[in-house]
Structures are given as C-alpha cells and as structure tokens.
PDB file of N, CA and C in Angstrom:
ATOM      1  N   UNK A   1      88.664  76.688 109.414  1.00  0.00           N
ATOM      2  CA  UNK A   1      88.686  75.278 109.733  1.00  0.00           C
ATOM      3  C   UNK A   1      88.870  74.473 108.451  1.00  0.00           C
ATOM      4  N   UNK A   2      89.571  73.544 108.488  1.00  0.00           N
ATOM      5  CA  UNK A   2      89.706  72.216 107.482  1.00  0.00           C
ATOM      6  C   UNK A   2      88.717  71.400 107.559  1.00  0.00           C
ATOM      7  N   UNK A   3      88.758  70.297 106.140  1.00  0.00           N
ATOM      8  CA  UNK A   3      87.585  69.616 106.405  1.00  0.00           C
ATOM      9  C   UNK A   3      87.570  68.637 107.610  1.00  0.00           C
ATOM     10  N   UNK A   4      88.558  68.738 108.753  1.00  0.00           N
ATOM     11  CA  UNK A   4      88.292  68.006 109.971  1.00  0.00           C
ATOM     12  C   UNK A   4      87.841  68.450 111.036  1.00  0.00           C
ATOM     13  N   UNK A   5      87.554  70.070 110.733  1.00  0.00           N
ATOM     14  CA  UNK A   5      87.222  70.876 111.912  1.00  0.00           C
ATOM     15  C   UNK A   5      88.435  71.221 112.745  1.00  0.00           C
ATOM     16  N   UNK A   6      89.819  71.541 112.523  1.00  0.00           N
ATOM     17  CA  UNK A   6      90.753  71.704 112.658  1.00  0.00           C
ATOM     18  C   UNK A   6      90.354  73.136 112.893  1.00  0.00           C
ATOM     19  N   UNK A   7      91.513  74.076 113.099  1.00  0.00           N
ATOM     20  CA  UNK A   7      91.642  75.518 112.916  1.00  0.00           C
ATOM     21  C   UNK A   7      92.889  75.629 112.895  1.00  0.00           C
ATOM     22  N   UNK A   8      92.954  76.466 110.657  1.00  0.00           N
ATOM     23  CA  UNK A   8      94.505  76.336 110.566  1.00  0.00           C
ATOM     24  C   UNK A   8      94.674  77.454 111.074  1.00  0.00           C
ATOM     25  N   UNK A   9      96.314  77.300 111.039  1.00  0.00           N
ATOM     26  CA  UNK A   9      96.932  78.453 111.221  1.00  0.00           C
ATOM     27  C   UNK A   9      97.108  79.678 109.920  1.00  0.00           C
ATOM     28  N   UNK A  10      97.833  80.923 110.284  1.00  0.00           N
ATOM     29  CA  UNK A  10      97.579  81.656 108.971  1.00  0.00           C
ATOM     30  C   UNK A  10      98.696  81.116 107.949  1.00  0.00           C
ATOM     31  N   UNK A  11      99.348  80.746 107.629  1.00  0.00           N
ATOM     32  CA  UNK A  11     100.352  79.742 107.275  1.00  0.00           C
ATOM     33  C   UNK A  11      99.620  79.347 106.499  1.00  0.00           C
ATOM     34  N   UNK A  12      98.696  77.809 106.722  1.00  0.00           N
ATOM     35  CA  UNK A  12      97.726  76.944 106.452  1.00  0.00           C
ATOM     36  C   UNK A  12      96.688  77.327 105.510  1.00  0.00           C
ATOM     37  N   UNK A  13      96.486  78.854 106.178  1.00  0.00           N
ATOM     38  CA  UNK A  13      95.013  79.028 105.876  1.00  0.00           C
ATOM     39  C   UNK A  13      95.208  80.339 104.044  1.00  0.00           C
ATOM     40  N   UNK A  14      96.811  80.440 104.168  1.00  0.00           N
ATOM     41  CA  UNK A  14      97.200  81.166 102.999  1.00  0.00           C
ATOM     42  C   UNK A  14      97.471  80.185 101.938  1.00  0.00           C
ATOM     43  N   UNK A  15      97.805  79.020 102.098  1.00  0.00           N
ATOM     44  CA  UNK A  15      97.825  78.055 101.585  1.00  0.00           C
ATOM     45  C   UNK A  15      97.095  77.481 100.620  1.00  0.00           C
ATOM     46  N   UNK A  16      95.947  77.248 101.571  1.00  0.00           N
ATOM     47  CA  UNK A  16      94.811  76.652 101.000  1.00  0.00           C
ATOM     48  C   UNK A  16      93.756  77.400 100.338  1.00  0.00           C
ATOM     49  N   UNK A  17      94.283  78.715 100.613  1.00  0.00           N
ATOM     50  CA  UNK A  17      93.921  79.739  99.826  1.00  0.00           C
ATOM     51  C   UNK A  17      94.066  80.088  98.194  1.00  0.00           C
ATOM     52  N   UNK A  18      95.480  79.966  98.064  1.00  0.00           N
ATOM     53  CA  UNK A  18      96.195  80.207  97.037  1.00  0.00           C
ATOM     54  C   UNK A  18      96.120  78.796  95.935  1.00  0.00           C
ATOM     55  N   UNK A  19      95.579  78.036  96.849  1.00  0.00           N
ATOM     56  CA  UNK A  19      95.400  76.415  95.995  1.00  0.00           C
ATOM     57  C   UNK A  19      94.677  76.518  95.487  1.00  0.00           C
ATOM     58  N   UNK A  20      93.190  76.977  95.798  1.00  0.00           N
ATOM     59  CA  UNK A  20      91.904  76.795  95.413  1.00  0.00           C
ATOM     60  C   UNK A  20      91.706  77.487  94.401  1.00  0.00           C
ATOM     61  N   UNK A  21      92.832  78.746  94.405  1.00  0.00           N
ATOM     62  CA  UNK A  21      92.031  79.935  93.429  1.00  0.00           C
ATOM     63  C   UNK A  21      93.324  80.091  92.260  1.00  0.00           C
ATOM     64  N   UNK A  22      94.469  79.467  92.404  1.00  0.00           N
ATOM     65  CA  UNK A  22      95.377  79.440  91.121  1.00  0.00           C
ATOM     66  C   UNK A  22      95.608  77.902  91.253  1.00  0.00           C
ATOM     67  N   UNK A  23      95.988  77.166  89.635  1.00  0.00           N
ATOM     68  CA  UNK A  23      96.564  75.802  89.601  1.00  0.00           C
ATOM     69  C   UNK A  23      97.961  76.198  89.572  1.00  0.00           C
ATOM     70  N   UNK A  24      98.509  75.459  90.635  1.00  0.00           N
ATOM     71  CA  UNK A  24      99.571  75.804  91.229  1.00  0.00           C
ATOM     72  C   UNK A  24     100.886  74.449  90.823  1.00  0.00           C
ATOM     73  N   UNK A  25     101.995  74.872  90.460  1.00  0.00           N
ATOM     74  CA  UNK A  25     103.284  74.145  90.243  1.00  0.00           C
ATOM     75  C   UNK A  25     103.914  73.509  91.627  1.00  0.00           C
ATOM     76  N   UNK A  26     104.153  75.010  92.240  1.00  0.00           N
ATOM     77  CA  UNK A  26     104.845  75.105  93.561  1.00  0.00           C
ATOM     78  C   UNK A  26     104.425  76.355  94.293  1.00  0.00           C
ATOM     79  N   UNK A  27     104.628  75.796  95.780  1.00  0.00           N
ATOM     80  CA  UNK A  27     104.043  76.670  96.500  1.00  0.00           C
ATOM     81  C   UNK A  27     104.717  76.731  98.022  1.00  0.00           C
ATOM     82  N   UNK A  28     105.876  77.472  98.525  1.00  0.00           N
ATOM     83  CA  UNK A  28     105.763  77.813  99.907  1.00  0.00           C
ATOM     84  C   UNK A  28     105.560  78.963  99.996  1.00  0.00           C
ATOM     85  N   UNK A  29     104.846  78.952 101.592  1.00  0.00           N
ATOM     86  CA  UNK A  29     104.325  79.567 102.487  1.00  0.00           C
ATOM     87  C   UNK A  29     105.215  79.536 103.620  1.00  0.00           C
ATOM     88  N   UNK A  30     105.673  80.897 103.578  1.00  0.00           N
ATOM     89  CA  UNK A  30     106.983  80.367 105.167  1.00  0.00           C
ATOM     90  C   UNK A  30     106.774  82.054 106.181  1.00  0.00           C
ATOM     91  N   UNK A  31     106.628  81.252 107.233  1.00  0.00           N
ATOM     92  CA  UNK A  31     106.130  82.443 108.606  1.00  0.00           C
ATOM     93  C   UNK A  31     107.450  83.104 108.813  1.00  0.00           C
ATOM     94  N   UNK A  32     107.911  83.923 108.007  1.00  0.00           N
ATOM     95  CA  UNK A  32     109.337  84.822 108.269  1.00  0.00           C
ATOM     96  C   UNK A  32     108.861  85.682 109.825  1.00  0.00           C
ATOM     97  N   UNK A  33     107.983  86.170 110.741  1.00  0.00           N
ATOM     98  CA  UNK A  33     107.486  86.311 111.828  1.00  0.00           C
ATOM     99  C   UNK A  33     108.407  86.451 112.620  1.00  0.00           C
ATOM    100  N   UNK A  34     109.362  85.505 113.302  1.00  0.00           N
ATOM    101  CA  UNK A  34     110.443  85.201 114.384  1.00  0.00           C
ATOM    102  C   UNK A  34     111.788  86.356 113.537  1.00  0.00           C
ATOM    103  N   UNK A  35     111.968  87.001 112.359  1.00  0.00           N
ATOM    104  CA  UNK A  35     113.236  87.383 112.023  1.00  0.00           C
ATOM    105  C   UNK A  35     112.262  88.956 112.269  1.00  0.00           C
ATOM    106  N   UNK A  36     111.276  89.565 113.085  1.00  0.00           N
ATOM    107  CA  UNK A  36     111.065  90.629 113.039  1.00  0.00           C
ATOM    108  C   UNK A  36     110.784  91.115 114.714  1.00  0.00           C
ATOM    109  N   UNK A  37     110.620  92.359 115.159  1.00  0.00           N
ATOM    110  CA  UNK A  37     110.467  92.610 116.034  1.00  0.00           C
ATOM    111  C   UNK A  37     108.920  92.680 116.295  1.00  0.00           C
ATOM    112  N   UNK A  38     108.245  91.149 116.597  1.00  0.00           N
ATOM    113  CA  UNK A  38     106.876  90.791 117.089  1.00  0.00           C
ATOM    114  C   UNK A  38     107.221  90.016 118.103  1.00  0.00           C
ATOM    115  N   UNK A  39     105.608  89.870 118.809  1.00  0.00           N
ATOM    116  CA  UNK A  39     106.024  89.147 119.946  1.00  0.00           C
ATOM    117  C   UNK A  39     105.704  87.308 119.500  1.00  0.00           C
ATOM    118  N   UNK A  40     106.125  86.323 120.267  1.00  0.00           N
ATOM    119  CA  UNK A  40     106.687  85.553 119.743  1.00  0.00           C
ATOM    120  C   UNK A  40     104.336  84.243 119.309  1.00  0.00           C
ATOM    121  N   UNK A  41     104.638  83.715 117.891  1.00  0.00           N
ATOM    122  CA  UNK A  41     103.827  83.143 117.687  1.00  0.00           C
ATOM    123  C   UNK A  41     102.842  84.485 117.212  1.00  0.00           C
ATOM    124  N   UNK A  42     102.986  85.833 117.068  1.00  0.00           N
ATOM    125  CA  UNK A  42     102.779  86.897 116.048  1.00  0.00           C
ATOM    126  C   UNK A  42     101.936  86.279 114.974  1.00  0.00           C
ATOM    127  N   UNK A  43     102.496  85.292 113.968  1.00  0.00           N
ATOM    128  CA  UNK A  43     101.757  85.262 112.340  1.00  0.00           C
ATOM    129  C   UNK A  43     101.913  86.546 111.482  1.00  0.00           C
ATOM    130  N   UNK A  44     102.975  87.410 111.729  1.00  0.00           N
ATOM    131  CA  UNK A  44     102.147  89.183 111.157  1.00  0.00           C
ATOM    132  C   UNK A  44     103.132  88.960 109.551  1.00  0.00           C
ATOM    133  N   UNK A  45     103.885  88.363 109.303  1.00  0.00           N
ATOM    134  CA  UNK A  45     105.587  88.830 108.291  1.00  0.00           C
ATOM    135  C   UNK A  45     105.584  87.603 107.509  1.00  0.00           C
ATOM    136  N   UNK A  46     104.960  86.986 106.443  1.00  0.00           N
ATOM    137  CA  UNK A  46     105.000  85.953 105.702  1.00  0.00           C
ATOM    138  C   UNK A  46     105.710  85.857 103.950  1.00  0.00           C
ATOM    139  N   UNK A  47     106.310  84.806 103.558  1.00  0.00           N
ATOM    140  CA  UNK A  47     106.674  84.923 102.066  1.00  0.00           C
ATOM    141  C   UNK A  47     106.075  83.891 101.536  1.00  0.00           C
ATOM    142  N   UNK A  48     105.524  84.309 100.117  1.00  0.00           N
ATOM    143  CA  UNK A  48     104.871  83.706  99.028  1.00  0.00           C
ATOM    144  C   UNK A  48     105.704  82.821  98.295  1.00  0.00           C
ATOM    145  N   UNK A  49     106.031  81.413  98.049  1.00  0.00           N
ATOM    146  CA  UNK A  49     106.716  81.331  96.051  1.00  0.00           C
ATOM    147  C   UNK A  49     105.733  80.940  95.719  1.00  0.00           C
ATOM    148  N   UNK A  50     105.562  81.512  94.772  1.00  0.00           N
ATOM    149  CA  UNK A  50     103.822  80.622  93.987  1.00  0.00           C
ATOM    150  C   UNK A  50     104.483  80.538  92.288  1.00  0.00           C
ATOM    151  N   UNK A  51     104.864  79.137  91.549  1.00  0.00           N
ATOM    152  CA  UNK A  51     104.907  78.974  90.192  1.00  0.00           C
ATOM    153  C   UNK A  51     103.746  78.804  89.880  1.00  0.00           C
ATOM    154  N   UNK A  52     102.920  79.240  88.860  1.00  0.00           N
ATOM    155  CA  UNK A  52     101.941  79.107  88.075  1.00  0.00           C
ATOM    156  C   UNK A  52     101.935  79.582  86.463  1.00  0.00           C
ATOM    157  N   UNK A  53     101.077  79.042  85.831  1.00  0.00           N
ATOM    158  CA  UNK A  53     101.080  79.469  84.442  1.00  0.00           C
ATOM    159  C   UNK A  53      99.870  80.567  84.652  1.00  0.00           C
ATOM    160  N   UNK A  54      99.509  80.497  85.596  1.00  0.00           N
ATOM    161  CA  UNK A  54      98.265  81.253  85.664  1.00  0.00           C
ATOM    162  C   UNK A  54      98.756  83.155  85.655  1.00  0.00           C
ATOM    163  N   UNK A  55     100.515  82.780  85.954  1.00  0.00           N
ATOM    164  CA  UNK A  55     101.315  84.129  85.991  1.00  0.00           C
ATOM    165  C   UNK A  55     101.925  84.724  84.688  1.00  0.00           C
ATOM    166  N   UNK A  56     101.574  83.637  83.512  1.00  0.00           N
ATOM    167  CA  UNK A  56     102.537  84.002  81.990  1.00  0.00           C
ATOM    168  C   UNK A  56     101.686  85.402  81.605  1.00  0.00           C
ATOM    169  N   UNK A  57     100.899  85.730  81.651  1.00  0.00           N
ATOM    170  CA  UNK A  57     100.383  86.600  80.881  1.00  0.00           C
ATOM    171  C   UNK A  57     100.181  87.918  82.007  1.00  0.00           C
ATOM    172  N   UNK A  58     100.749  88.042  83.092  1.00  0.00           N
ATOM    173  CA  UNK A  58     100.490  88.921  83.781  1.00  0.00           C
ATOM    174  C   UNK A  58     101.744  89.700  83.779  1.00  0.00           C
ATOM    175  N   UNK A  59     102.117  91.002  84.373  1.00  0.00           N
ATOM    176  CA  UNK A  59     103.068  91.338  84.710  1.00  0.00           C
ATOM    177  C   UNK A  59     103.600  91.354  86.560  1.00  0.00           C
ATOM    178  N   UNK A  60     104.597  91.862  86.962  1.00  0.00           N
ATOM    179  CA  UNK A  60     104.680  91.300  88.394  1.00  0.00           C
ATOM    180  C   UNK A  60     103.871  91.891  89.103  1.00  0.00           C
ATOM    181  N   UNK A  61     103.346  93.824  88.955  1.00  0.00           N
ATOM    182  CA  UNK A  61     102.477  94.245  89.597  1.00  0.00           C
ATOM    183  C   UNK A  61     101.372  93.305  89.860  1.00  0.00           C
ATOM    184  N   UNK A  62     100.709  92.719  88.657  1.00  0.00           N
ATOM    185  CA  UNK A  62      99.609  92.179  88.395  1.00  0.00           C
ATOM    186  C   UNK A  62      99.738  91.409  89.035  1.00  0.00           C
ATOM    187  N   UNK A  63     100.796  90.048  89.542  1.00  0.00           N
ATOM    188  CA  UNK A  63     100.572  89.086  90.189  1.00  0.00           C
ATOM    189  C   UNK A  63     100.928  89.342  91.214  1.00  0.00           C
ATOM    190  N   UNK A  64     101.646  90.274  91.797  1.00  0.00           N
ATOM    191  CA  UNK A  64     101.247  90.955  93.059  1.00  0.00           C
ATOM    192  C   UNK A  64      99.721  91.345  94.166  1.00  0.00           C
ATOM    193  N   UNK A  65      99.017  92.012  93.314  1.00  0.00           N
ATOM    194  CA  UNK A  65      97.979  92.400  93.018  1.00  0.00           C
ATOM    195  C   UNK A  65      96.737  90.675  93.569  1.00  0.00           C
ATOM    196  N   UNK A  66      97.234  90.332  92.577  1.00  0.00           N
ATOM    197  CA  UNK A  66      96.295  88.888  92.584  1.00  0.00           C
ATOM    198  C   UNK A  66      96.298  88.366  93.614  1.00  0.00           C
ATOM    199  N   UNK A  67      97.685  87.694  94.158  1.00  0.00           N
ATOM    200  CA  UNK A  67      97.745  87.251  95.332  1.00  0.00           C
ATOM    201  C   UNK A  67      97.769  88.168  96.352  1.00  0.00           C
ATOM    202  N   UNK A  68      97.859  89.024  96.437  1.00  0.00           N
ATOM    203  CA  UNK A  68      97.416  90.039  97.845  1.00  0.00           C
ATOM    204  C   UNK A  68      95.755  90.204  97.620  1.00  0.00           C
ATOM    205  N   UNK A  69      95.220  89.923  96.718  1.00  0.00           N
ATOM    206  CA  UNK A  69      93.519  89.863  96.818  1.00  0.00           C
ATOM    207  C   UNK A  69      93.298  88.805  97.266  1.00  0.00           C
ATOM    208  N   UNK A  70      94.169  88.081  97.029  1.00  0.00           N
ATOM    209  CA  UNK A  70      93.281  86.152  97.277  1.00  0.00           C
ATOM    210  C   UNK A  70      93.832  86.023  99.418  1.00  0.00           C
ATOM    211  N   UNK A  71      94.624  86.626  99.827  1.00  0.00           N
ATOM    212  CA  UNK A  71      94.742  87.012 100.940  1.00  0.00           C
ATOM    213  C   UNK A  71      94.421  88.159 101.780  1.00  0.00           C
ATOM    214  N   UNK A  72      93.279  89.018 100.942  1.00  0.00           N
ATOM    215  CA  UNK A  72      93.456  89.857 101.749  1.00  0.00           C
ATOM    216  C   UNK A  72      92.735  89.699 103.228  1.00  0.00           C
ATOM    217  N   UNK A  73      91.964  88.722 103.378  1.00  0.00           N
ATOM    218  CA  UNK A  73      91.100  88.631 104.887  1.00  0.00           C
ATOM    219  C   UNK A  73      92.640  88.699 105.560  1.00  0.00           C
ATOM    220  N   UNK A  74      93.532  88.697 105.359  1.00  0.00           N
ATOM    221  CA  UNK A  74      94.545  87.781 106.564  1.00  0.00           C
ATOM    222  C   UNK A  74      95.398  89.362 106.755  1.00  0.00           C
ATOM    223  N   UNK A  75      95.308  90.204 105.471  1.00  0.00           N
ATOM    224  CA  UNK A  75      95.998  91.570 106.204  1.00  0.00           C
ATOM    225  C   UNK A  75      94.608  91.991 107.176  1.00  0.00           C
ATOM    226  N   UNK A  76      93.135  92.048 106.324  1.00  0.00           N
ATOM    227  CA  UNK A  76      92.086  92.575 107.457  1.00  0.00           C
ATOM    228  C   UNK A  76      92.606  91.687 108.946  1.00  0.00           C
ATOM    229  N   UNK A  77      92.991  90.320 109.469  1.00  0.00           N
ATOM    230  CA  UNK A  77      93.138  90.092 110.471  1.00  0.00           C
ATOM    231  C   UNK A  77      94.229  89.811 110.890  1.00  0.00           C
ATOM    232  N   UNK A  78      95.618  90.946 110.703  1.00  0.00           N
ATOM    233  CA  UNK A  78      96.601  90.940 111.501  1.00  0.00           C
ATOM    234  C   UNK A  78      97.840  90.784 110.756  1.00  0.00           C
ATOM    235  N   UNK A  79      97.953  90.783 109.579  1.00  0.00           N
ATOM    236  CA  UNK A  79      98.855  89.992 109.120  1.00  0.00           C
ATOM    237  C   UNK A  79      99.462  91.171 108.633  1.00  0.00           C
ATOM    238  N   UNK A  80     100.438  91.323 108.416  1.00  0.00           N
ATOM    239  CA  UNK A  80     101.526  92.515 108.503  1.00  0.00           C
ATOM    240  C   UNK A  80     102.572  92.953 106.802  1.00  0.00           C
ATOM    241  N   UNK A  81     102.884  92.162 106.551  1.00  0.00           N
ATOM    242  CA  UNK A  81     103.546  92.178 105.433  1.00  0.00           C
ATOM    243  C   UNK A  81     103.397  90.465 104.843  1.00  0.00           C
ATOM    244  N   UNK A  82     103.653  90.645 103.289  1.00  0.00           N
ATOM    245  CA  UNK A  82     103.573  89.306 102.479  1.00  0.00           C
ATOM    246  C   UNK A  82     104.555  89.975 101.547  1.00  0.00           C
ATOM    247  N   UNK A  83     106.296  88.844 101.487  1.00  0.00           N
ATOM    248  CA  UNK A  83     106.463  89.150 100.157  1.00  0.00           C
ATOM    249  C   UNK A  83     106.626  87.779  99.283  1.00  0.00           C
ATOM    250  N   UNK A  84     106.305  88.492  98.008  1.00  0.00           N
ATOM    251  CA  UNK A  84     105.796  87.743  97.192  1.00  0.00           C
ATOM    252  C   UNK A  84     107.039  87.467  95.912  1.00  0.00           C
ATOM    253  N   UNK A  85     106.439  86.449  95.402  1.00  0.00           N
ATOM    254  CA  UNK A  85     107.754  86.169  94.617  1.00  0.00           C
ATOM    255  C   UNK A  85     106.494  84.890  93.567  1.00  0.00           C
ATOM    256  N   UNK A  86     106.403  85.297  92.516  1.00  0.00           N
ATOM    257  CA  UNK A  86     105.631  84.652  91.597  1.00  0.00           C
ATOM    258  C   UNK A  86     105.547  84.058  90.121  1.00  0.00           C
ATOM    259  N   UNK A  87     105.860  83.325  90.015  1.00  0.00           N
ATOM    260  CA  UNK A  87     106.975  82.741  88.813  1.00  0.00           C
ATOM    261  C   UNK A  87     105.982  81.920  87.772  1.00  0.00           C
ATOM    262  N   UNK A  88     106.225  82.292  86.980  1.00  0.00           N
ATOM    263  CA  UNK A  88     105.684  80.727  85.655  1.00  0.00           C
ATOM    264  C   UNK A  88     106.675  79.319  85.765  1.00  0.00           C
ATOM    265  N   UNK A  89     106.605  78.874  85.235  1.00  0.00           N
ATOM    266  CA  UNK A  89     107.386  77.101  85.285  1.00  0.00           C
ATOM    267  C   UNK A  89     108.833  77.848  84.969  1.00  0.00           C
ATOM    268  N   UNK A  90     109.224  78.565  83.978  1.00  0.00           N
ATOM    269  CA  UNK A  90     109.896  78.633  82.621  1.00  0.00           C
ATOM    270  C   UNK A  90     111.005  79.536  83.832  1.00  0.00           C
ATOM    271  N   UNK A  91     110.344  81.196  84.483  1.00  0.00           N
ATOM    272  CA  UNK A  91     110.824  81.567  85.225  1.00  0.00           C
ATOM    273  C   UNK A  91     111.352  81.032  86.234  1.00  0.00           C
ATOM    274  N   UNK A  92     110.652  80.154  86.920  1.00  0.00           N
ATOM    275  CA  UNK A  92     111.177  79.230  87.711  1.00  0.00           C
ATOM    276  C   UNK A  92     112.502  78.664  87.760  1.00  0.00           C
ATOM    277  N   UNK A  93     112.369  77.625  86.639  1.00  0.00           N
ATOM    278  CA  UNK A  93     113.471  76.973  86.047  1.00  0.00           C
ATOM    279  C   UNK A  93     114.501  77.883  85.969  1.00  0.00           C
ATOM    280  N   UNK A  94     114.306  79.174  85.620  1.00  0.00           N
ATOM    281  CA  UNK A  94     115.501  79.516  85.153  1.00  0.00           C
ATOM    282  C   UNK A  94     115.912  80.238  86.329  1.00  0.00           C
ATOM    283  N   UNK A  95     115.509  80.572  87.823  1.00  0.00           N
ATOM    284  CA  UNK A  95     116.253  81.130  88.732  1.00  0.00           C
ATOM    285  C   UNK A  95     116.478  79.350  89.299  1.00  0.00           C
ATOM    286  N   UNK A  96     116.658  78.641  88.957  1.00  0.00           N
ATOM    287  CA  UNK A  96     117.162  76.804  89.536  1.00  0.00           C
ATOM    288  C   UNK A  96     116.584  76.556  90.785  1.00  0.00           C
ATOM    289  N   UNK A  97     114.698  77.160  90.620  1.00  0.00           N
ATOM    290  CA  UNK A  97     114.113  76.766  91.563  1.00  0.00           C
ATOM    291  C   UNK A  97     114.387  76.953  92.998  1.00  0.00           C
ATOM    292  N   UNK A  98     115.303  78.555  92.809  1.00  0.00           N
ATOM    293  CA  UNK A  98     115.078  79.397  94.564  1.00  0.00           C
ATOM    294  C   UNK A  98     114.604  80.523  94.324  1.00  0.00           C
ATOM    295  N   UNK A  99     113.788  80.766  95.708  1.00  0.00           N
ATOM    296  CA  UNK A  99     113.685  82.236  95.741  1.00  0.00           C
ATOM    297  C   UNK A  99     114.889  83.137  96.477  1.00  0.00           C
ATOM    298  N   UNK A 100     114.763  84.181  96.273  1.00  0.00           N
ATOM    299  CA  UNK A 100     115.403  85.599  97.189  1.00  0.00           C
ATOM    300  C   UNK A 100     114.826  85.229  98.144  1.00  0.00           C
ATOM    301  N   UNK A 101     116.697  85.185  99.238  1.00  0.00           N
ATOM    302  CA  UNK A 101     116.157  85.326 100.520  1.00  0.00           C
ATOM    303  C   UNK A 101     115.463  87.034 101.242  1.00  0.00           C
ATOM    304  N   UNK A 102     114.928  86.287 102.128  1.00  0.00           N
ATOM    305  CA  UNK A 102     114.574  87.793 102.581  1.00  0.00           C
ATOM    306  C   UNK A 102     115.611  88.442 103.349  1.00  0.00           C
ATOM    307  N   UNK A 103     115.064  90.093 103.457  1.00  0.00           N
ATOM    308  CA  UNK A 103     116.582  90.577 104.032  1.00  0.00           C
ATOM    309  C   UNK A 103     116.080  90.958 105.632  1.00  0.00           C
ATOM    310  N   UNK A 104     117.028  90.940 106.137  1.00  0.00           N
ATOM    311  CA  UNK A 104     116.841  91.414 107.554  1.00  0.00           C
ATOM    312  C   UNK A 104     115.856  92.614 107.829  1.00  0.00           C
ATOM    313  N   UNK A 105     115.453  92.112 108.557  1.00  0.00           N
ATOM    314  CA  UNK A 105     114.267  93.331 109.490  1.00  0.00           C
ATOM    315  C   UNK A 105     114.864  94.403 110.248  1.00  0.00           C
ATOM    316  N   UNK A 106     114.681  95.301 109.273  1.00  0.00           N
ATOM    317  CA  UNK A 106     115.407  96.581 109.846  1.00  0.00           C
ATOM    318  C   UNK A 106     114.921  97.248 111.401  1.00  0.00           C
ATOM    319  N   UNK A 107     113.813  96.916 111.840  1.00  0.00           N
ATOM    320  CA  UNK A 107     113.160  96.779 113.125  1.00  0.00           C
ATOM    321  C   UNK A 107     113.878  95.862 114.548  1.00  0.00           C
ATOM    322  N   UNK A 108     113.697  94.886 113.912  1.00  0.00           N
ATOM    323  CA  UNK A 108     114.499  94.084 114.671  1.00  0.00           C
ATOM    324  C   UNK A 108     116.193  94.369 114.697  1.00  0.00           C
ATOM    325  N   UNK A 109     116.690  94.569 113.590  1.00  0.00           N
ATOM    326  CA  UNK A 109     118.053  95.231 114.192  1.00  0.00           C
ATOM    327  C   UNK A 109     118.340  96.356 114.901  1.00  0.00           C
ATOM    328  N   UNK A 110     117.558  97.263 114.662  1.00  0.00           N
ATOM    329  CA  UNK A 110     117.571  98.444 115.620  1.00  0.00           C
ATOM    330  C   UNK A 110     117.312  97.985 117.376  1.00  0.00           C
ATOM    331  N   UNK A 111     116.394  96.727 117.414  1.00  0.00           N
ATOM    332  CA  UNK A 111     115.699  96.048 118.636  1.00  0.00           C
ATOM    333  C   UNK A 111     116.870  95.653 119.342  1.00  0.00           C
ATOM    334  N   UNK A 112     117.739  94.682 118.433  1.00  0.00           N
ATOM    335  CA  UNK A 112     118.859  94.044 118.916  1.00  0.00           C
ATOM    336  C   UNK A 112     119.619  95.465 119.405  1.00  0.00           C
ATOM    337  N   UNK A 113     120.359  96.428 118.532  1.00  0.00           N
ATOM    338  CA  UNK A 113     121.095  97.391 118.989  1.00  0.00           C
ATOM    339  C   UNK A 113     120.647  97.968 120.350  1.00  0.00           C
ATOM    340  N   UNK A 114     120.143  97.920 120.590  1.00  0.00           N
ATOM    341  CA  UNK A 114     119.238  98.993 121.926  1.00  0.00           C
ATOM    342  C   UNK A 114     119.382  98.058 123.303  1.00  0.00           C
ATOM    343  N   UNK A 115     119.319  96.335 122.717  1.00  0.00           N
ATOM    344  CA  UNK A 115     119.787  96.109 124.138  1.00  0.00           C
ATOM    345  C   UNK A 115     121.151  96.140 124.318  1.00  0.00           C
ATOM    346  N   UNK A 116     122.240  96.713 123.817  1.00  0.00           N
ATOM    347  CA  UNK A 116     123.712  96.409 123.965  1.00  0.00           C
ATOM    348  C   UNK A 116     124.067  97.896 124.483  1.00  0.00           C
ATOM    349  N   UNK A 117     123.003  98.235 125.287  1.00  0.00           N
ATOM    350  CA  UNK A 117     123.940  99.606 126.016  1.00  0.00           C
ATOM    351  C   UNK A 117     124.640  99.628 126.868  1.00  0.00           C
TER     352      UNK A 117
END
C-alpha cells in the first residue's frame, strides 16, 4: 500500500522500491508481461533502466545482484523474470539515453506457431 492506502501494483511497488534504496537519475519500470505466453494481467516478465551513480563503482554482475535483492519479495510472489539494464549518468549519456529493446519471447512464439495448424 501507498501512503493513501492504495494497493500498488507490481510495477508500482518495484518502483518505489528501487527509489528508496538507490538515488536514482532515471528510472523505468515497464510490465513486458503481454509480449509472453501468460495469462492476461499476469505481472510475471518486467524491465529495469535504473541510472545511478550508486552503479560507478560496481560491475554489471554486481548491479545485477543489487537490484534483484532490492526486489526480491516480488520473484518470492510471482514475478517471473526482470531484465535489467543499469547505467551511471556517463553510461547513460553515452548509449543517448535508450535501453535494449527486449527480444521476443521465445514461448510465446512457439504459442503463436501452434495455433496456425
């Protein structure tokens, strides 16, 4: 719950997660969920960008690592995959402020193939 007594979603609730416990540049949180073979409103398939300086001195394992600790209640309740993508300012800047898209769900294409018999 938020401080209104709300109940976020896991979206929301990775969010406000990742706020509290790194000082953060930039930050989406995007429910990649619908590009996999779940059923629909799932939450299970999410991507990270998190810029922080809090990442200069780490390597990527490491900030891997970090942010899959600062989420882990959300794999204990359901949550399926997180990829992550974790940048300093400097890194940032220099991919011109995008991440890698994600690639297709090899699940779900096999899903699609199977109904075209």
């Amino acid at each position: 719950m938020n401080d209104k007594g709300a109940v976020l979603n896991r979206r929301e609730r990775i969010e406000d997660t990742l706020a509290q416990h790194l000082s953060l540049l930039h930050l989406e949180v995007l429910d990649e969920s619908h590009g996999h073979h779940v059923p629909a409103g799932a939450e299970s398939h999410f991507k990270v960008v998190a810029v922080s300086e809090a990442f200069a001195d780490k390597r990527l394992i490491q900030r891997h690592r970090l942010i899959n600790e600062l989420v882990s209640d959300e794999f204990d309740q359901g949550m399926h995959a997180l990829a992550i993508h974790a940048y300093t300012q400097a890194e940032w800047q220099e991919r011109f402020s995008e991440a890698p898209m994600s690639p297709p769900c090899a699940g779900r294409e096999k899903s699609s193939d199977s109904t075209r018999l």
